[in-house]
Protein backbone atom coordinates (compact mmCIF):
# COMPACT_ATOMS: atom_id res chain seq x y z
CA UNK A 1 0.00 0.00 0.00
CA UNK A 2 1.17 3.49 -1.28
CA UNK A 3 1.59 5.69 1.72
CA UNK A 4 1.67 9.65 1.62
CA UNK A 5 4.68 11.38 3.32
CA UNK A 6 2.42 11.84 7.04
CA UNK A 7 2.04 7.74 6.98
CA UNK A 8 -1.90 7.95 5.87
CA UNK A 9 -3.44 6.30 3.11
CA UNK A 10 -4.23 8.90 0.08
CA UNK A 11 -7.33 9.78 -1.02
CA UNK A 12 -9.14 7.99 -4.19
CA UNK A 13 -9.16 10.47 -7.05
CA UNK A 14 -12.77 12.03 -7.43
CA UNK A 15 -14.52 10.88 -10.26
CA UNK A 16 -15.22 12.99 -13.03
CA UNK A 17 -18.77 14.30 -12.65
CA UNK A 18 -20.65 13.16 -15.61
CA UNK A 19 -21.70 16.01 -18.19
CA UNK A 20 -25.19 17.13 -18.28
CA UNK A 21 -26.83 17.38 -21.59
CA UNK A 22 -29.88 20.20 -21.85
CA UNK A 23 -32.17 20.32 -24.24
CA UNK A 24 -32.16 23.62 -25.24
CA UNK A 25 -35.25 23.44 -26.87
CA UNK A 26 -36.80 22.58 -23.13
CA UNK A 27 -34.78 24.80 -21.39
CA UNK A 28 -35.54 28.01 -23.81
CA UNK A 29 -39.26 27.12 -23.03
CA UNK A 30 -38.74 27.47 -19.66
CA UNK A 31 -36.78 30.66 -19.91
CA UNK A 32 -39.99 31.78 -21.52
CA UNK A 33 -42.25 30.82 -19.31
CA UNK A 34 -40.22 32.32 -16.77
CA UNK A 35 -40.48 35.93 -18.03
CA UNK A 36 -43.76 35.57 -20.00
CA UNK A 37 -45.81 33.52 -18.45
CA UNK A 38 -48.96 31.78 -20.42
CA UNK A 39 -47.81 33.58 -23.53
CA UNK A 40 -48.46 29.85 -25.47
CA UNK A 41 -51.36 29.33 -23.74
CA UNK A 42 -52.71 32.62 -24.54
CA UNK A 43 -51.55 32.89 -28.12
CA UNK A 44 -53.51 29.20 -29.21
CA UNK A 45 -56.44 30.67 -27.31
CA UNK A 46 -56.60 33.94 -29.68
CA UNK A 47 -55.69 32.18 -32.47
CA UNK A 48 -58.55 29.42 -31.96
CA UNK A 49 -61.16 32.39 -31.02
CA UNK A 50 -60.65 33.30 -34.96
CA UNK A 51 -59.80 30.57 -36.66
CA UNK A 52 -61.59 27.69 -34.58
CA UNK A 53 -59.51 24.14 -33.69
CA UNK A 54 -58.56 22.33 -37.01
CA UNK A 55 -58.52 19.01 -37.30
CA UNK A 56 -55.62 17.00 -38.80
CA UNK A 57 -56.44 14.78 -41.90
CA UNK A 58 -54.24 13.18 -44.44
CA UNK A 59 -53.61 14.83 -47.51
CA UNK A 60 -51.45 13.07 -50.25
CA UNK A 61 -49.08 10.08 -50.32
CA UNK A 62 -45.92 11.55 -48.64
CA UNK A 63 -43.94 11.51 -52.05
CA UNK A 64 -46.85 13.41 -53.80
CA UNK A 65 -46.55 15.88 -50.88
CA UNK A 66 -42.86 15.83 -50.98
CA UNK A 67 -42.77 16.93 -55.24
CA UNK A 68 -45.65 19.14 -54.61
CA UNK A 69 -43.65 20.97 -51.63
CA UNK A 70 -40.40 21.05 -53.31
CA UNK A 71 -42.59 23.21 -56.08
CA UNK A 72 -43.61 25.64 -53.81
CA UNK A 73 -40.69 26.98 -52.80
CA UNK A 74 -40.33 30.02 -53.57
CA UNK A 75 -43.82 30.17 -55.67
CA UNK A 76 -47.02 31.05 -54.85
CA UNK A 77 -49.53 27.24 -53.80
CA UNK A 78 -51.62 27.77 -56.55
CA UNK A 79 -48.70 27.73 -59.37
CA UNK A 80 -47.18 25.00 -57.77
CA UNK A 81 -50.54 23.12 -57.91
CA UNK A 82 -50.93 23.75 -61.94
CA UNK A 83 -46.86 22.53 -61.85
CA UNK A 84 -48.29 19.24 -59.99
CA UNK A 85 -51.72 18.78 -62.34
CA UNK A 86 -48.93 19.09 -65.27
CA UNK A 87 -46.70 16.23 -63.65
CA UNK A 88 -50.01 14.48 -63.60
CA UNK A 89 -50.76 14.60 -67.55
CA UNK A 90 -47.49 13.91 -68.64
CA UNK A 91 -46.82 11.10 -66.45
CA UNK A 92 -49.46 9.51 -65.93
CA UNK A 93 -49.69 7.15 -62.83
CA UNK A 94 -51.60 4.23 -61.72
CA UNK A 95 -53.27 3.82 -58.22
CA UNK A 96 -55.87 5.20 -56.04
CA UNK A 97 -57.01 8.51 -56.84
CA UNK A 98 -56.00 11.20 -54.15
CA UNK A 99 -57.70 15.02 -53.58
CA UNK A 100 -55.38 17.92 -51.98
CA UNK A 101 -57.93 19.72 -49.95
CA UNK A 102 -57.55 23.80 -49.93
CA UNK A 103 -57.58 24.96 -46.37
CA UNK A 104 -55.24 24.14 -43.02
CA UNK A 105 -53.06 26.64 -44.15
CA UNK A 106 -52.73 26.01 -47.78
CA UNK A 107 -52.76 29.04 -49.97
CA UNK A 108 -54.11 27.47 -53.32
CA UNK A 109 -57.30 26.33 -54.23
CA UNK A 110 -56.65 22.18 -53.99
CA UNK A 111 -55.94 19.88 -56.41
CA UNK A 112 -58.71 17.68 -57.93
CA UNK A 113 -58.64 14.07 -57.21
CA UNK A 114 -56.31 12.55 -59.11
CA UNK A 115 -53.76 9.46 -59.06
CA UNK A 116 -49.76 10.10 -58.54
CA UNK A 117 -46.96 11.19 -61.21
CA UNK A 118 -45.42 8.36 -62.57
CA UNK A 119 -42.35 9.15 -60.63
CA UNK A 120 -40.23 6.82 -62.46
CA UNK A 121 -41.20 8.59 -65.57
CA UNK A 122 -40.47 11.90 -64.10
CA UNK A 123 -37.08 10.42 -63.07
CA UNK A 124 -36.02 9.56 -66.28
CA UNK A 125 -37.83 12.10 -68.52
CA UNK A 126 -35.38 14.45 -70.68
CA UNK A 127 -34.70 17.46 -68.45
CA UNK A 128 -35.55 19.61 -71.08
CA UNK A 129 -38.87 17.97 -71.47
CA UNK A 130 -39.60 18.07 -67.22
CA UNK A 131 -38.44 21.74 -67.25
CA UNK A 132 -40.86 22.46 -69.96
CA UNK A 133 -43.85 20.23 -68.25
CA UNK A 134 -43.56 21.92 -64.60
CA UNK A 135 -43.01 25.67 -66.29
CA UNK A 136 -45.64 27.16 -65.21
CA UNK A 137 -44.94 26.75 -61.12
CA UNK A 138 -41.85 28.73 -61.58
CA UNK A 139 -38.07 28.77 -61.40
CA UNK A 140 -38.48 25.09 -63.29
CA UNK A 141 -34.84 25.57 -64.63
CA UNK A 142 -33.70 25.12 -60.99
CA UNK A 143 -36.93 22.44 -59.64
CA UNK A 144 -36.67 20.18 -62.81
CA UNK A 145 -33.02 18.90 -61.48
CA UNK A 146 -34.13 18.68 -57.78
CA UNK A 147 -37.09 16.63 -58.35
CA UNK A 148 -34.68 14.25 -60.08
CA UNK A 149 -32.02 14.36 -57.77
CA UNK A 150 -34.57 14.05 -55.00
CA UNK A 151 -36.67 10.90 -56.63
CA UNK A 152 -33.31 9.43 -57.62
CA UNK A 153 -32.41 9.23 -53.84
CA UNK A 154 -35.28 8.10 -52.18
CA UNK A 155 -35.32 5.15 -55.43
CA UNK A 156 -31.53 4.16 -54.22
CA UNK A 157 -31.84 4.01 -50.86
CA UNK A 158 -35.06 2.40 -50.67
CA UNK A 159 -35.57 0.48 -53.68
CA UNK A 160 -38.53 2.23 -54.56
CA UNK A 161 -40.27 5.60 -54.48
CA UNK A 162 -42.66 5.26 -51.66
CA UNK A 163 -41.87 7.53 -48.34
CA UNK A 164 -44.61 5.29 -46.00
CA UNK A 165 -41.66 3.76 -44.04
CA UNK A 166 -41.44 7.40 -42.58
CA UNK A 167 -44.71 6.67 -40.96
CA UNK A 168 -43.13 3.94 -38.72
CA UNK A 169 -39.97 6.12 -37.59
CA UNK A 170 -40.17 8.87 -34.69
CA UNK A 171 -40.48 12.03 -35.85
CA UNK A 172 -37.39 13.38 -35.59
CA UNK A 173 -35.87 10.44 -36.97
CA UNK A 174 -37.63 10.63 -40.23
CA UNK A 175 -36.65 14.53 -40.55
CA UNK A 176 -33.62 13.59 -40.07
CA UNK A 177 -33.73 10.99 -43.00
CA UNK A 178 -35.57 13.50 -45.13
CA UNK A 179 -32.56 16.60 -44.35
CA UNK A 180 -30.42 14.35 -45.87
CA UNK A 181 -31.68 14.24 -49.33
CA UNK A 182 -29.90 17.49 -50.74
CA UNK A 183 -32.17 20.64 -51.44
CA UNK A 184 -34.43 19.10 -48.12
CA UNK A 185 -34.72 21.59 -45.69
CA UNK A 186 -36.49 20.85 -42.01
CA UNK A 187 -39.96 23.28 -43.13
CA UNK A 188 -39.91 20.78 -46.25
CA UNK A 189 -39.23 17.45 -44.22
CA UNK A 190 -41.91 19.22 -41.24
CA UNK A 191 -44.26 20.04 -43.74
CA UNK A 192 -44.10 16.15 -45.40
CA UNK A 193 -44.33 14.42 -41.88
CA UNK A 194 -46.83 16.69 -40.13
CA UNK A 195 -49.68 16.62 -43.12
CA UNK A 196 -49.04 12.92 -43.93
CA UNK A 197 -48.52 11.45 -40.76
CA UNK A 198 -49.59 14.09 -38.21
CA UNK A 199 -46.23 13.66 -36.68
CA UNK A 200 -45.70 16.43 -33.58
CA UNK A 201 -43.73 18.21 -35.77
CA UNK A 202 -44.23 22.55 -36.97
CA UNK A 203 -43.16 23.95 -40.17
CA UNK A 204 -42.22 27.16 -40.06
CA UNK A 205 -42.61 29.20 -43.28
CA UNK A 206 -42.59 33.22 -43.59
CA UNK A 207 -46.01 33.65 -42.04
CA UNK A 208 -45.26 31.18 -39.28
CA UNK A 209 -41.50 32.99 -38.39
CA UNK A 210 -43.21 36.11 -38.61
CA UNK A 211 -45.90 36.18 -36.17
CA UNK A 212 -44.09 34.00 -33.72
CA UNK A 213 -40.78 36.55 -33.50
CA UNK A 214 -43.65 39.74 -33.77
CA UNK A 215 -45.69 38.51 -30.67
CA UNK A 216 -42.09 36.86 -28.87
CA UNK A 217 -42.61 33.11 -28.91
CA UNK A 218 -38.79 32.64 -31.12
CA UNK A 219 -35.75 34.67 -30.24
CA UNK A 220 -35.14 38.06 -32.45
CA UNK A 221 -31.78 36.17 -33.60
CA UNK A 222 -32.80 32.84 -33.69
CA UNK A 223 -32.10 31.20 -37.77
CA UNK A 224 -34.69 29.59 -39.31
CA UNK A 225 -33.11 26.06 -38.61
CA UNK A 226 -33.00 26.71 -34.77
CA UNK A 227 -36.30 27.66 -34.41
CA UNK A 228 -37.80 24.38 -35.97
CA UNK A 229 -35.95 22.63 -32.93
CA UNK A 230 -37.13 25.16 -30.26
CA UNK A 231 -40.68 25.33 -31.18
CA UNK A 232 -40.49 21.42 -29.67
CA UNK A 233 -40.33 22.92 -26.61
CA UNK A 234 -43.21 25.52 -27.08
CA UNK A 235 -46.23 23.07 -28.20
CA UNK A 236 -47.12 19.84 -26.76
CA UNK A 237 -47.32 17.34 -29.07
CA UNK A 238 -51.24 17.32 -29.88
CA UNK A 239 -50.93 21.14 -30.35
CA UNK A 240 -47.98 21.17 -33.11
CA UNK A 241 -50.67 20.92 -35.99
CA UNK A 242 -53.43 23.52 -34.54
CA UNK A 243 -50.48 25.61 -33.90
CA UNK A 244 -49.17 25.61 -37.23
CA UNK A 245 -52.08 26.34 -39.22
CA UNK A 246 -53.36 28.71 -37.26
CA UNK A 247 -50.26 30.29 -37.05
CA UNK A 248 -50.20 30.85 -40.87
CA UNK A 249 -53.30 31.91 -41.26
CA UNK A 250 -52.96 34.77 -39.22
CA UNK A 251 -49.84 35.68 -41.10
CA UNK A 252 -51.63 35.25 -44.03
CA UNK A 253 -54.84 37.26 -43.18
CA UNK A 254 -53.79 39.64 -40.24
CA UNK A 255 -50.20 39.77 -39.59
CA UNK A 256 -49.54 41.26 -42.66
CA UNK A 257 -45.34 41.67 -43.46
CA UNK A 258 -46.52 45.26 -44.54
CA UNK A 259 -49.76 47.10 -42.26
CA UNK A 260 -50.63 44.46 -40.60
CA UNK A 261 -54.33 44.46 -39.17
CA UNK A 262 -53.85 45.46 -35.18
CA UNK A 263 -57.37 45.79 -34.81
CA UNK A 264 -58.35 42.79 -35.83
CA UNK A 265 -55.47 40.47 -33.82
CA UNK A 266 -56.29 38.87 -30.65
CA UNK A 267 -52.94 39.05 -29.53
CA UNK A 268 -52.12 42.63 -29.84
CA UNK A 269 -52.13 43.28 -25.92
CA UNK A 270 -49.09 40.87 -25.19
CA UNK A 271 -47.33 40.96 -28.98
CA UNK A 272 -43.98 42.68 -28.71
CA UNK A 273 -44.08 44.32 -32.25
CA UNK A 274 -47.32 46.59 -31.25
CA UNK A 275 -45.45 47.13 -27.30
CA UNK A 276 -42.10 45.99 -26.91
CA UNK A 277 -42.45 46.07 -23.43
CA UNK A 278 -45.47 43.81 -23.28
CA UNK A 279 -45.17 41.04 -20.90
């Protein structure tokens, strides 16, 4: 036995105290609830006053969704819709028939029922010819090469084109599969996973940022990619769709990015862009 130089026996080392992991998503709900209290509470309570409680229902097969997403970026629904009913002529699928329902946030007017792109078809058409086809949804220079790209991966690593498997994967899991097909972003993956699978998941799109960082609920700073993982943290899972379409509505009818409609918002008394001082 190793004695020190007074004759006693020397103390074990200390262990290393084992590193505690936040979740910052958690703990920047907390800081919020902290300073502002009820501010979730209260802002689903306005927004449900107007809009009333939606209720979540399936729209398209998650690789229709996917395409139809991917061509509304950066367009306006309802071009992206005429892009999709083109996809549909020139490619004709086979299957059951599917209807895109306007509404729950969606600012077209619905597609009619109708069965899925051939997506094989659009995989291999002549880029010229798919550029040509999906035209009229805009920017189709720049969407005709991601569709490919994007149908090409999903066919390689799954064998096929189908996107149900997502279905059986928690929900960060799966937007974490989807992120890593280039040109996926997590509003595209959220978007796919919330409408076809109701997965406790919120997309954040302009409307969406804009009247959560106008009434406080997402840091000033915050990037668009941090604030899809701290709105976990804001919304329980049951309230993640409710939340979401509500939220853009508002943006879309009353939280205008240019005069918005003070009189007519419900949460003017505690929204930091009519008081910054409001608690």
């Amino acid at each position: 036995m190793t004695l020190t130089a007074h004759g006693r026996k020397p103390k074990p080392k200390a262990r290393p105290k084992k590193r505690k992991f936040s979740d910052p998503a958690k703990s920047y709900a907390k800081r919020l609830e902290r300073y502002r209290p009820g501010l979730v509470r209260f802002t689903l309570e306005g927004l449900e006053g107007i809009y009333g409680r939606p209720t979540w229902e399936r729209r398209l097969d998650p690789t229709s969704e996917l395409i139809l997403t991917i061509l509304t970026q950066n367009s306006a629904d309802i071009n992206a819709e005429v892009a999709f009913e083109a996809l549909r002529h020139a490619y004709p699928g086979a299957g059951a028939a599917e209807a895109h329902k306007p509404g729950a946030g969606w600012g077209g007017v619905g597609l009619p029922e109708g069965v899925a792109p051939d997506w094989a078809a659009v995989e291999f058409a002549p880029i010229q010819e798919l550029t040509d086809v999906i035209r009229p949804g805009g920017l189709a220079n720049q969407k005709a090469p991601r569709l490919q790209a994007t149908l090409r991966k999903i066919r390689e690593e799954r064998g096929d084109y189908s996107l149900e498997f997502l279905g059986g994967m928690t929900a960060l899991d799966a937007r974490t599969w989807l992120t890593q097909v280039d040109g996926i972003g997590k509003k595209t993956a959220s978007v796919l996973l919330l409408f076809c699978f109701g997965s406790p998941l919120l997309p954040i799109d302009r409307h969406v940022d804009r009247v959560m960082r106008r009434v406080g609920l997402l840091p000033p700073k915050a990037s668009m990619d941090d604030a899809h993982d701290l709105v976990l943290g804001l919304f329980e899972p049951d309230q993640m769709y409710e939340a979401h379409v509500n939220l853009i509505q508002h943006g879309r009818k009353v939280c205008h990015a240019q005069r918005p409609a003070h009189e007519l918002c419900p949460l003017r008394d505690r929204c930091r862009f009519v008081d910054p001082k409001a608690l």
